[in-house]
PDB file of N, CA and C in Angstrom:
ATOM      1  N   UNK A   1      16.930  -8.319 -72.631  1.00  0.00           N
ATOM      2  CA  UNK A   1      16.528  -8.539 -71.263  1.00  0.00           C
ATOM      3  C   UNK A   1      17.191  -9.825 -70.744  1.00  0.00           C
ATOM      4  N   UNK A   2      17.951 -10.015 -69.504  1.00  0.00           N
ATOM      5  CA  UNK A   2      18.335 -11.266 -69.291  1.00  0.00           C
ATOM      6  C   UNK A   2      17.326 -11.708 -68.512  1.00  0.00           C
ATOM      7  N   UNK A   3      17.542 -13.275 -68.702  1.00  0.00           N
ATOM      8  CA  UNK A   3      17.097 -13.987 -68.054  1.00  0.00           C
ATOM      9  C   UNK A   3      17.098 -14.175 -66.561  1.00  0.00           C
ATOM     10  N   UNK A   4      16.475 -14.217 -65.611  1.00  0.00           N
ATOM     11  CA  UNK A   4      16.734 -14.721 -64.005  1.00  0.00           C
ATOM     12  C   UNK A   4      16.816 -16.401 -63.803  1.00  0.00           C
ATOM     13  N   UNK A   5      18.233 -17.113 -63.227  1.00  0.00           N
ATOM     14  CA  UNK A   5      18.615 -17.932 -63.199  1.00  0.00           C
ATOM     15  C   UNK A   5      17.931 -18.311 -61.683  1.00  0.00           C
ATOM     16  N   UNK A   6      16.883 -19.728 -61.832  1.00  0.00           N
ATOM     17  CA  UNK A   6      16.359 -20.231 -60.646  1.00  0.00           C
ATOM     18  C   UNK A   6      16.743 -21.742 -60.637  1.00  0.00           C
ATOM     19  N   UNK A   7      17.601 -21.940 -60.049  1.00  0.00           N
ATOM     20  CA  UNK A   7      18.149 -23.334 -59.396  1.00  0.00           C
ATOM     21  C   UNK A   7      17.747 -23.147 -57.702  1.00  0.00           C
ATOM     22  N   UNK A   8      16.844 -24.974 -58.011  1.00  0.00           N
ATOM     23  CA  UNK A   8      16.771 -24.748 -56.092  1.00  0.00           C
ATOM     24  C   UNK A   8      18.059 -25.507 -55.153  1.00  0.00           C
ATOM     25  N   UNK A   9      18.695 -25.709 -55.834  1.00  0.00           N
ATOM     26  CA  UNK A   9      19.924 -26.251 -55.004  1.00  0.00           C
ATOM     27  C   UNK A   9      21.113 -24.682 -54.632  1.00  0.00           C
ATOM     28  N   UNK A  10      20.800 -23.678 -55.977  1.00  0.00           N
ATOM     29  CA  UNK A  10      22.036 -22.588 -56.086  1.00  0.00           C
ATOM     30  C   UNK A  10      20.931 -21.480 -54.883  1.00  0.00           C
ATOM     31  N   UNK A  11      19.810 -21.837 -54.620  1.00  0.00           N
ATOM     32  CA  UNK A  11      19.211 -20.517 -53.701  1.00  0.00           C
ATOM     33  C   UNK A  11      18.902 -20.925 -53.196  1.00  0.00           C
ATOM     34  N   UNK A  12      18.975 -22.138 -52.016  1.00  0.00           N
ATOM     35  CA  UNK A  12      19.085 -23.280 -50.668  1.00  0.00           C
ATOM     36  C   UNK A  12      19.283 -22.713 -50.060  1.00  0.00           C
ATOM     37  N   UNK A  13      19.765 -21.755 -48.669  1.00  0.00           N
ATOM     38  CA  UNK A  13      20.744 -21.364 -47.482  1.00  0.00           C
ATOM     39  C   UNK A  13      20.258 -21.547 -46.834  1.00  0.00           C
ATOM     40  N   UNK A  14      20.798 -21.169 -45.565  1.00  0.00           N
ATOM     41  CA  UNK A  14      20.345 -21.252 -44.041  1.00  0.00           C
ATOM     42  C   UNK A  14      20.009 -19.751 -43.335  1.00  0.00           C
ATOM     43  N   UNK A  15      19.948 -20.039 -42.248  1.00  0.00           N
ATOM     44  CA  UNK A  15      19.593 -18.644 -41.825  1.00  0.00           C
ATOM     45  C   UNK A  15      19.753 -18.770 -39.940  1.00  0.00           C
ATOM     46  N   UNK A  16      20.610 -17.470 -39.593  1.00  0.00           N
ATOM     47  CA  UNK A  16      20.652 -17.644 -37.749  1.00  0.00           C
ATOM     48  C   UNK A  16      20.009 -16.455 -37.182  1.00  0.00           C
ATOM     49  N   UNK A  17      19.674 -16.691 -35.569  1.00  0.00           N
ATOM     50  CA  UNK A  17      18.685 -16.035 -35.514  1.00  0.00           C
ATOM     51  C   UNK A  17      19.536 -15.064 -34.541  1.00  0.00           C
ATOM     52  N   UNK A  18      19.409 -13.617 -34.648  1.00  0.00           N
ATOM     53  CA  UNK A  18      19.872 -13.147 -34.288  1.00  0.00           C
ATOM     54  C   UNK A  18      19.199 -12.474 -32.716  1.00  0.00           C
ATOM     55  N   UNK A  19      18.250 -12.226 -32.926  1.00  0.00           N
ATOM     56  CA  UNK A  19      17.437 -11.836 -31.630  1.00  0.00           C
ATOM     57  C   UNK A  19      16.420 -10.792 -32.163  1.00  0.00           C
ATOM     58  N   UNK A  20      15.305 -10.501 -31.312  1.00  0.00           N
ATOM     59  CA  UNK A  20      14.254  -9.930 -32.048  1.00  0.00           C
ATOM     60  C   UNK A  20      13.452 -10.201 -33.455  1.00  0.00           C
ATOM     61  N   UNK A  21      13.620  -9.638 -34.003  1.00  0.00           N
ATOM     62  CA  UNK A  21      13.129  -9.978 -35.164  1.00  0.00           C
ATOM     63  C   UNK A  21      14.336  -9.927 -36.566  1.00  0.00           C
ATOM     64  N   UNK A  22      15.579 -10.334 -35.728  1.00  0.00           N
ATOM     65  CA  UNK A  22      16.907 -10.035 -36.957  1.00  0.00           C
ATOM     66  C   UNK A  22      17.421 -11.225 -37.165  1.00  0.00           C
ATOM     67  N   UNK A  23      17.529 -11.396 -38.497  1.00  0.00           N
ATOM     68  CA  UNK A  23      18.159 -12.841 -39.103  1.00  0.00           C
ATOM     69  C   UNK A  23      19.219 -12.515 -40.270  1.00  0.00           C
ATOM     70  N   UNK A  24      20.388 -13.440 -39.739  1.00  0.00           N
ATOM     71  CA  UNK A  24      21.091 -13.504 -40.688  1.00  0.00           C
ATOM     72  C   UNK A  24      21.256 -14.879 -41.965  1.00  0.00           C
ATOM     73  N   UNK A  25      20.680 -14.131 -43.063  1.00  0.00           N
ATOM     74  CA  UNK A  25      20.726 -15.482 -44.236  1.00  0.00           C
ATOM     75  C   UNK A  25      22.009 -15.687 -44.596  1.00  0.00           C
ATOM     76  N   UNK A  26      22.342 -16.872 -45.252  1.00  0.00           N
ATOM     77  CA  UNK A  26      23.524 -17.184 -45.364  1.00  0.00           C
ATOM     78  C   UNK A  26      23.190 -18.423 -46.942  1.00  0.00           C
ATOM     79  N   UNK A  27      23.712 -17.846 -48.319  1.00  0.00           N
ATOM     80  CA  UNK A  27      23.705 -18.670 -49.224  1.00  0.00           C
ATOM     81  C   UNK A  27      24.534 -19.494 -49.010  1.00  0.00           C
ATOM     82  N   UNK A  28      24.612 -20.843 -50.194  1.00  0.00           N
ATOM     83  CA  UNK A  28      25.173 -21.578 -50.417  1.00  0.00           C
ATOM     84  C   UNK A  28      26.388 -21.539 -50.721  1.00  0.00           C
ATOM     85  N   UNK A  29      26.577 -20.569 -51.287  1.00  0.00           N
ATOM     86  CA  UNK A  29      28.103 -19.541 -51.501  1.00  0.00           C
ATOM     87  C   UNK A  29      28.852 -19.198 -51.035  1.00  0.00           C
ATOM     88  N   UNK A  30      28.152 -19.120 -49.682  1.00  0.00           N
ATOM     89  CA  UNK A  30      28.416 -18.317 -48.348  1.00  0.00           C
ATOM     90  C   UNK A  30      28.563 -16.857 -48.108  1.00  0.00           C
ATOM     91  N   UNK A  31      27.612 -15.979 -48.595  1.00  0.00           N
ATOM     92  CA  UNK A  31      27.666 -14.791 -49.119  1.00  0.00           C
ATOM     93  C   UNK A  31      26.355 -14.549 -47.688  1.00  0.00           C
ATOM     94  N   UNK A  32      26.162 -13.432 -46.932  1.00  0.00           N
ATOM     95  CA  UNK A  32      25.217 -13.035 -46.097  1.00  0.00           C
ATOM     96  C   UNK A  32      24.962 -11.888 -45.764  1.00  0.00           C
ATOM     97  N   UNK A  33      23.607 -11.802 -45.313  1.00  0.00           N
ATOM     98  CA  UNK A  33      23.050 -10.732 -45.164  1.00  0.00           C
ATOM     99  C   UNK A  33      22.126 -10.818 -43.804  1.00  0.00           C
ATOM    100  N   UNK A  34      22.555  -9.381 -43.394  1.00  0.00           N
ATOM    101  CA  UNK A  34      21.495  -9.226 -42.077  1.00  0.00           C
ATOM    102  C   UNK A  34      20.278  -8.476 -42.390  1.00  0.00           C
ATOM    103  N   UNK A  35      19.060  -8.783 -42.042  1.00  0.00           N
ATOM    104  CA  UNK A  35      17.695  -8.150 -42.036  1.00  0.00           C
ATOM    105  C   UNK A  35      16.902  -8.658 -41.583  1.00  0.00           C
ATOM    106  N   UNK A  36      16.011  -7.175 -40.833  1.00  0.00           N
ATOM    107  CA  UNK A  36      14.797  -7.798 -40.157  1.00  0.00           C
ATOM    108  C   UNK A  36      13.757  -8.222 -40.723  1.00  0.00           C
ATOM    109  N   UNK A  37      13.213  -9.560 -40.179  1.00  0.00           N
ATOM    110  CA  UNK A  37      12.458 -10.192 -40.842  1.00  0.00           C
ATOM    111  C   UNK A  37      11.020  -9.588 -40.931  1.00  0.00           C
ATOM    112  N   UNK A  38      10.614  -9.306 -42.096  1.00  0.00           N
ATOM    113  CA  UNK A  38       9.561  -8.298 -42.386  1.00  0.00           C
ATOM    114  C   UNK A  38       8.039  -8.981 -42.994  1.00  0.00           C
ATOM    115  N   UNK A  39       7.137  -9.920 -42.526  1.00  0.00           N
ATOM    116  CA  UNK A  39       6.239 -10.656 -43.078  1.00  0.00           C
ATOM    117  C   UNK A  39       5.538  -9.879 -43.367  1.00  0.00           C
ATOM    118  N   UNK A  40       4.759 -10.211 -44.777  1.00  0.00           N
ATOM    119  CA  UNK A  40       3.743  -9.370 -45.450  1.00  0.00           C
ATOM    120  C   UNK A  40       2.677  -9.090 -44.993  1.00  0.00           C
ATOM    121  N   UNK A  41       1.644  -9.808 -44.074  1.00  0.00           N
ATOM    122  CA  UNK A  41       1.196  -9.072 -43.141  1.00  0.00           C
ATOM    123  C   UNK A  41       1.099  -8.412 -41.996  1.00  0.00           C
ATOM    124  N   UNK A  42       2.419  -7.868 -41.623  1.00  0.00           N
ATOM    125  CA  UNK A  42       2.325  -6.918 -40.462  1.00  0.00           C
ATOM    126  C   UNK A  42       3.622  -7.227 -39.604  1.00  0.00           C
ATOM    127  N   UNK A  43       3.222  -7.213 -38.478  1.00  0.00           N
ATOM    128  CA  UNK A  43       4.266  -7.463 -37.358  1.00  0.00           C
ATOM    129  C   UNK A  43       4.359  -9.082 -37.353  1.00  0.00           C
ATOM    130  N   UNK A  44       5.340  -9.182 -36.222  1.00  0.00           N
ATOM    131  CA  UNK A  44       5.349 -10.931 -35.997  1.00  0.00           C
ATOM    132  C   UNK A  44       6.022 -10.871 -34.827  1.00  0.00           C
ATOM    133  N   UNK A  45       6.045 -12.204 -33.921  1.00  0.00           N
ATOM    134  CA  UNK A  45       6.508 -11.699 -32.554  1.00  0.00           C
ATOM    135  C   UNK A  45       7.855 -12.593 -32.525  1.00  0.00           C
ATOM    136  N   UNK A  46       8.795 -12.361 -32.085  1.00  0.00           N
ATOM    137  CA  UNK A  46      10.550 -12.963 -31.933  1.00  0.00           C
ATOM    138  C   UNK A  46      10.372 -14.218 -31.663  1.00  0.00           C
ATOM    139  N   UNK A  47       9.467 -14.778 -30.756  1.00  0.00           N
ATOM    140  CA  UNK A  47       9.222 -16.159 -30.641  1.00  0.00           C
ATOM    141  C   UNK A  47       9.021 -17.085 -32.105  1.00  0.00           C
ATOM    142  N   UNK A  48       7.997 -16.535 -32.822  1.00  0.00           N
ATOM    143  CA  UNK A  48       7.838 -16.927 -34.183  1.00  0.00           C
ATOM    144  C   UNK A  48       9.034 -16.668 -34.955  1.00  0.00           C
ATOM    145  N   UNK A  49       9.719 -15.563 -35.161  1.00  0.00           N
ATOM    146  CA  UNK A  49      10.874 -15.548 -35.873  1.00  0.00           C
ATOM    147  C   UNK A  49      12.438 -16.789 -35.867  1.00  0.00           C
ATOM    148  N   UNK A  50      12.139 -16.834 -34.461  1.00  0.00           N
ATOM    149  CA  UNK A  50      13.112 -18.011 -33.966  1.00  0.00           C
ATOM    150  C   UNK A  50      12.876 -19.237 -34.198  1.00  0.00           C
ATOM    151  N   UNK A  51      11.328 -19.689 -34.065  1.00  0.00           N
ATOM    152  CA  UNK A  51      10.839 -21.168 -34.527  1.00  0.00           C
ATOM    153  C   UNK A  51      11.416 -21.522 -35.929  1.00  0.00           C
ATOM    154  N   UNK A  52      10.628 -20.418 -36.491  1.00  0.00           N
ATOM    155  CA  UNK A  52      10.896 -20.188 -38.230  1.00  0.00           C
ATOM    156  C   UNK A  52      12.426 -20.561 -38.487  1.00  0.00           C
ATOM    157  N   UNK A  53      13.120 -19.922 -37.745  1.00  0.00           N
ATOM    158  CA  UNK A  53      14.565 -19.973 -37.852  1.00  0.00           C
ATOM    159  C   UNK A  53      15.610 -21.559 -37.914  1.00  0.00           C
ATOM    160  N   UNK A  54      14.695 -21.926 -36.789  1.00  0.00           N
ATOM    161  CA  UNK A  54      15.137 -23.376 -36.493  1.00  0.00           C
ATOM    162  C   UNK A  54      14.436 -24.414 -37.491  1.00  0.00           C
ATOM    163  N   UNK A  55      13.882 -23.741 -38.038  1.00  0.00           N
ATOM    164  CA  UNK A  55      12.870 -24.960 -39.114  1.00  0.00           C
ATOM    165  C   UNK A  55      13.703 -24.831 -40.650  1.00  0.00           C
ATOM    166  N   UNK A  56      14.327 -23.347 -40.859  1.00  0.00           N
ATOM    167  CA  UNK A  56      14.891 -23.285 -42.013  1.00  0.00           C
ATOM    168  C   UNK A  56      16.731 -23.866 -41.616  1.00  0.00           C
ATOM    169  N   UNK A  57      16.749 -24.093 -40.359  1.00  0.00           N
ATOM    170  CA  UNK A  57      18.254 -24.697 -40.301  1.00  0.00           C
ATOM    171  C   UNK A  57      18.188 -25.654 -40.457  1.00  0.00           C
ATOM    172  N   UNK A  58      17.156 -26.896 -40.304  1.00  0.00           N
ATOM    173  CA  UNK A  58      16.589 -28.027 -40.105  1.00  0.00           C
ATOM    174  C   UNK A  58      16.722 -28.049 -41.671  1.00  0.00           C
ATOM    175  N   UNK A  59      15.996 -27.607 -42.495  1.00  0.00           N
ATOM    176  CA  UNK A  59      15.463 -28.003 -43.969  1.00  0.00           C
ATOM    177  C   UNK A  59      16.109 -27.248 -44.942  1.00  0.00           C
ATOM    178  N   UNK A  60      16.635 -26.097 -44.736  1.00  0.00           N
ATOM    179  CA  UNK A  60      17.037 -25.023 -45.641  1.00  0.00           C
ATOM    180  C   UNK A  60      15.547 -23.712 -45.928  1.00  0.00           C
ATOM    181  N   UNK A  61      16.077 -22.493 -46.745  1.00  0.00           N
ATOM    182  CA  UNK A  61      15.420 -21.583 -46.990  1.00  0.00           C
ATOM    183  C   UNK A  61      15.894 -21.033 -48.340  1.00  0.00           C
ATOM    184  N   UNK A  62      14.946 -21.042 -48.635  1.00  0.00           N
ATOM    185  CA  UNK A  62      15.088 -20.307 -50.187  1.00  0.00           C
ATOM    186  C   UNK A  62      15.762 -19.219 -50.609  1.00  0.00           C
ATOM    187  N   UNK A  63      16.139 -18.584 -50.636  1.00  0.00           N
ATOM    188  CA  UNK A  63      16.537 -17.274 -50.804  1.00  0.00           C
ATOM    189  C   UNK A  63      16.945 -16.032 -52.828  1.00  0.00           C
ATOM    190  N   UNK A  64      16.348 -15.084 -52.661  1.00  0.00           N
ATOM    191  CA  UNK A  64      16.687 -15.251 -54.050  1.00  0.00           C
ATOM    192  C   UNK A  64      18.104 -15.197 -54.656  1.00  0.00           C
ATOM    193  N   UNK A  65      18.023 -15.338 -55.621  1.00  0.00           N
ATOM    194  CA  UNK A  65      19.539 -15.191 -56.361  1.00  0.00           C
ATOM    195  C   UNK A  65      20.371 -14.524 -55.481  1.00  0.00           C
ATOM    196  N   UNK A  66      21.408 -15.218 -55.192  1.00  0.00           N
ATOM    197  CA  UNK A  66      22.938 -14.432 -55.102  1.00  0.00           C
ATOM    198  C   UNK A  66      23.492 -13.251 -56.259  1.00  0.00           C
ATOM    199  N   UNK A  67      23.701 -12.003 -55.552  1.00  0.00           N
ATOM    200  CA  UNK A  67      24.336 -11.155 -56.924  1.00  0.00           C
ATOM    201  C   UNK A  67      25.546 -11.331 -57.111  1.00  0.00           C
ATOM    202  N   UNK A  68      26.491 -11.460 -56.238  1.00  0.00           N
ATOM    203  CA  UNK A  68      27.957 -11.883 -56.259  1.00  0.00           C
ATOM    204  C   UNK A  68      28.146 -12.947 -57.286  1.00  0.00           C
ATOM    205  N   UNK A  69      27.041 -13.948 -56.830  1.00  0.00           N
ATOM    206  CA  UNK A  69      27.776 -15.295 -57.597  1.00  0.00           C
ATOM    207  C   UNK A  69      26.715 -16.065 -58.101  1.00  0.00           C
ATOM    208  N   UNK A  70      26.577 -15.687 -59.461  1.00  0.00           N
ATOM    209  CA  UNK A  70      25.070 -15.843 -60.107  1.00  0.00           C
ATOM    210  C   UNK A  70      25.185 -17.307 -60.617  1.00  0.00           C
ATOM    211  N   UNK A  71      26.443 -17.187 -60.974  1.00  0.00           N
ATOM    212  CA  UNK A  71      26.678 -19.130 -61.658  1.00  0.00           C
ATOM    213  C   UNK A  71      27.147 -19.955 -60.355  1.00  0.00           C
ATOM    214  N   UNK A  72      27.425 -19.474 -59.284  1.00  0.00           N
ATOM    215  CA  UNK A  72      27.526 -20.746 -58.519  1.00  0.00           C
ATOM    216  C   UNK A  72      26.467 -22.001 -58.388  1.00  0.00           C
ATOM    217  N   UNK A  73      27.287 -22.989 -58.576  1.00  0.00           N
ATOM    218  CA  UNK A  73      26.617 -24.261 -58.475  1.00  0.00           C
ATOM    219  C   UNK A  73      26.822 -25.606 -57.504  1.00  0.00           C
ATOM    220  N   UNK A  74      26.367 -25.954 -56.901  1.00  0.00           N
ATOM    221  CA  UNK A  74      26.277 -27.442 -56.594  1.00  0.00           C
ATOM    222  C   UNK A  74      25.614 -28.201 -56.865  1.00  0.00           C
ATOM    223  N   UNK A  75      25.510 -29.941 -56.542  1.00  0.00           N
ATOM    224  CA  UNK A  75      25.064 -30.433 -57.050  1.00  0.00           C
ATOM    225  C   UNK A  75      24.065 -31.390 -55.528  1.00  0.00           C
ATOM    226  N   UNK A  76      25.282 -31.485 -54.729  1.00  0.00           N
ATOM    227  CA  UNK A  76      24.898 -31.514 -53.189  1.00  0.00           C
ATOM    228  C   UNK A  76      24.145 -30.407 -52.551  1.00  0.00           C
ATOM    229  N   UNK A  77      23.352 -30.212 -50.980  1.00  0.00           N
ATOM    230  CA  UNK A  77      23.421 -29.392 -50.522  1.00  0.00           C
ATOM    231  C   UNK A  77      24.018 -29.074 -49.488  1.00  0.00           C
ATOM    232  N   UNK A  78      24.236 -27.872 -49.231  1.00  0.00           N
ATOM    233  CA  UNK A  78      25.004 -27.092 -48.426  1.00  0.00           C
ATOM    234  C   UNK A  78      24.573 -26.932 -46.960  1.00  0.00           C
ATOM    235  N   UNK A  79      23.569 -26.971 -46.485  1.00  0.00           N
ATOM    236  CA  UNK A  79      22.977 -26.194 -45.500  1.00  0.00           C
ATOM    237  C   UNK A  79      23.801 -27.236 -44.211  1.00  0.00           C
ATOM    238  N   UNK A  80      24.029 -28.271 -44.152  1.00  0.00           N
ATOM    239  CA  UNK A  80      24.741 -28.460 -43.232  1.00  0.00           C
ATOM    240  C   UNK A  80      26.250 -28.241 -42.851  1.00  0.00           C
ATOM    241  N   UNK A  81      26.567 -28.186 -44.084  1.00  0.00           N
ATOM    242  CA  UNK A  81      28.025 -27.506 -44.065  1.00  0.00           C
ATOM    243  C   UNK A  81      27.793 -25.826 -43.710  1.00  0.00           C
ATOM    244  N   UNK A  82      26.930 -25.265 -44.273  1.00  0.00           N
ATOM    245  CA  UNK A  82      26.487 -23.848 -43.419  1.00  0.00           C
ATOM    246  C   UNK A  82      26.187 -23.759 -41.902  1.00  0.00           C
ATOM    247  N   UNK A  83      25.379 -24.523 -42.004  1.00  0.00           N
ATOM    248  CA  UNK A  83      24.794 -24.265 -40.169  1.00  0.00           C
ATOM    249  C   UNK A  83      25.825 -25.198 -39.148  1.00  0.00           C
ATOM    250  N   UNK A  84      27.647 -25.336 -39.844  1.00  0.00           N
ATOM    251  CA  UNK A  84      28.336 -25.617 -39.345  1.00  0.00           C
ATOM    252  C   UNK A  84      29.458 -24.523 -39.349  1.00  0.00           C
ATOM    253  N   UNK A  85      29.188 -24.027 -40.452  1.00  0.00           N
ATOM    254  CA  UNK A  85      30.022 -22.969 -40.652  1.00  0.00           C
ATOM    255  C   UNK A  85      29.354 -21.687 -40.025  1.00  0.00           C
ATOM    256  N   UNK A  86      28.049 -21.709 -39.133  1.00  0.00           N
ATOM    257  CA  UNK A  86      27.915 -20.561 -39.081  1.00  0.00           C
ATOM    258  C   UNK A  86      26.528 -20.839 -37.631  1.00  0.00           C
ATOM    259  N   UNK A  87      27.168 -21.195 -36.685  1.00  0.00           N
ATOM    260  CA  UNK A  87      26.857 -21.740 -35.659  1.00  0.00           C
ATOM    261  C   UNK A  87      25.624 -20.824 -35.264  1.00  0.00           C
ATOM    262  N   UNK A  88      24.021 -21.653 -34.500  1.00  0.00           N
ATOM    263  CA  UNK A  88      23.336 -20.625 -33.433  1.00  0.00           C
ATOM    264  C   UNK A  88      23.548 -20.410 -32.219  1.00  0.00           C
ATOM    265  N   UNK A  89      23.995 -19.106 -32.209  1.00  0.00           N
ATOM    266  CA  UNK A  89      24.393 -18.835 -30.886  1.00  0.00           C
ATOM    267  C   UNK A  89      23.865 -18.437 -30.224  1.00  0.00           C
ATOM    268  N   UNK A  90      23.460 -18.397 -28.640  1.00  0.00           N
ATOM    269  CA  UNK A  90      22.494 -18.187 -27.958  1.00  0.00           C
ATOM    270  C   UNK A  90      22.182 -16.788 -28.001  1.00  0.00           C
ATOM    271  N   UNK A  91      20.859 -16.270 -27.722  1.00  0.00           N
ATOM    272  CA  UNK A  91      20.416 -15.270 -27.473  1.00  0.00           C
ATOM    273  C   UNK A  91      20.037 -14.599 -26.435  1.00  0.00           C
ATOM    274  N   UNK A  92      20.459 -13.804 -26.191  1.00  0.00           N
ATOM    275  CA  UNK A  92      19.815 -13.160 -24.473  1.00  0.00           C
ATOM    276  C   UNK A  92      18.155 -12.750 -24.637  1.00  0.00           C
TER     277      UNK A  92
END
């Protein structure tokens, strides 16, 4: 059985808000994914999704393991070099 590799610097990213309830995460790797944001209890309204959004560009967001790139490492973090590399752009 292997092991699951948890570094909180290697599963740090950011995340932009796409509109509605759609966000794109973005590892440290720079590897991303689009999905709607799905909270465990129920619905949630776009206003909240967007706050959320701006709080994980601010601080970072967890995200689990990268499959692409399971040993990537830093030692710094990334998230400002992300949320430079990967601008919020306005939403209608």
């Amino acid at each position: 059985m292997r092991k699951k590799i948890k570094r909180n610097a290697l599963n740090r990213g950011t995340a932009v808000y796409l509109g509605g309830v759609r966000v794109r995460y973005v590892w440290a790797c720079g590897c991303t994914k689009v999905e709607d944001f799905k909270p465990p209890a129920g619905s949630i309204a776009p206003e909240m999704v967007a706050r959320m959004v701006r709080n994980w560009r601010a601080n970072g967001v967890v995200l689990p393991q990268c499959r692409r790139h399971p040993n990537w490492e830093s030692r710094e973090s990334q998230i400002a070099k992300l949320n430079l590399s990967y601008p919020q752009e306005a939403v209608a």
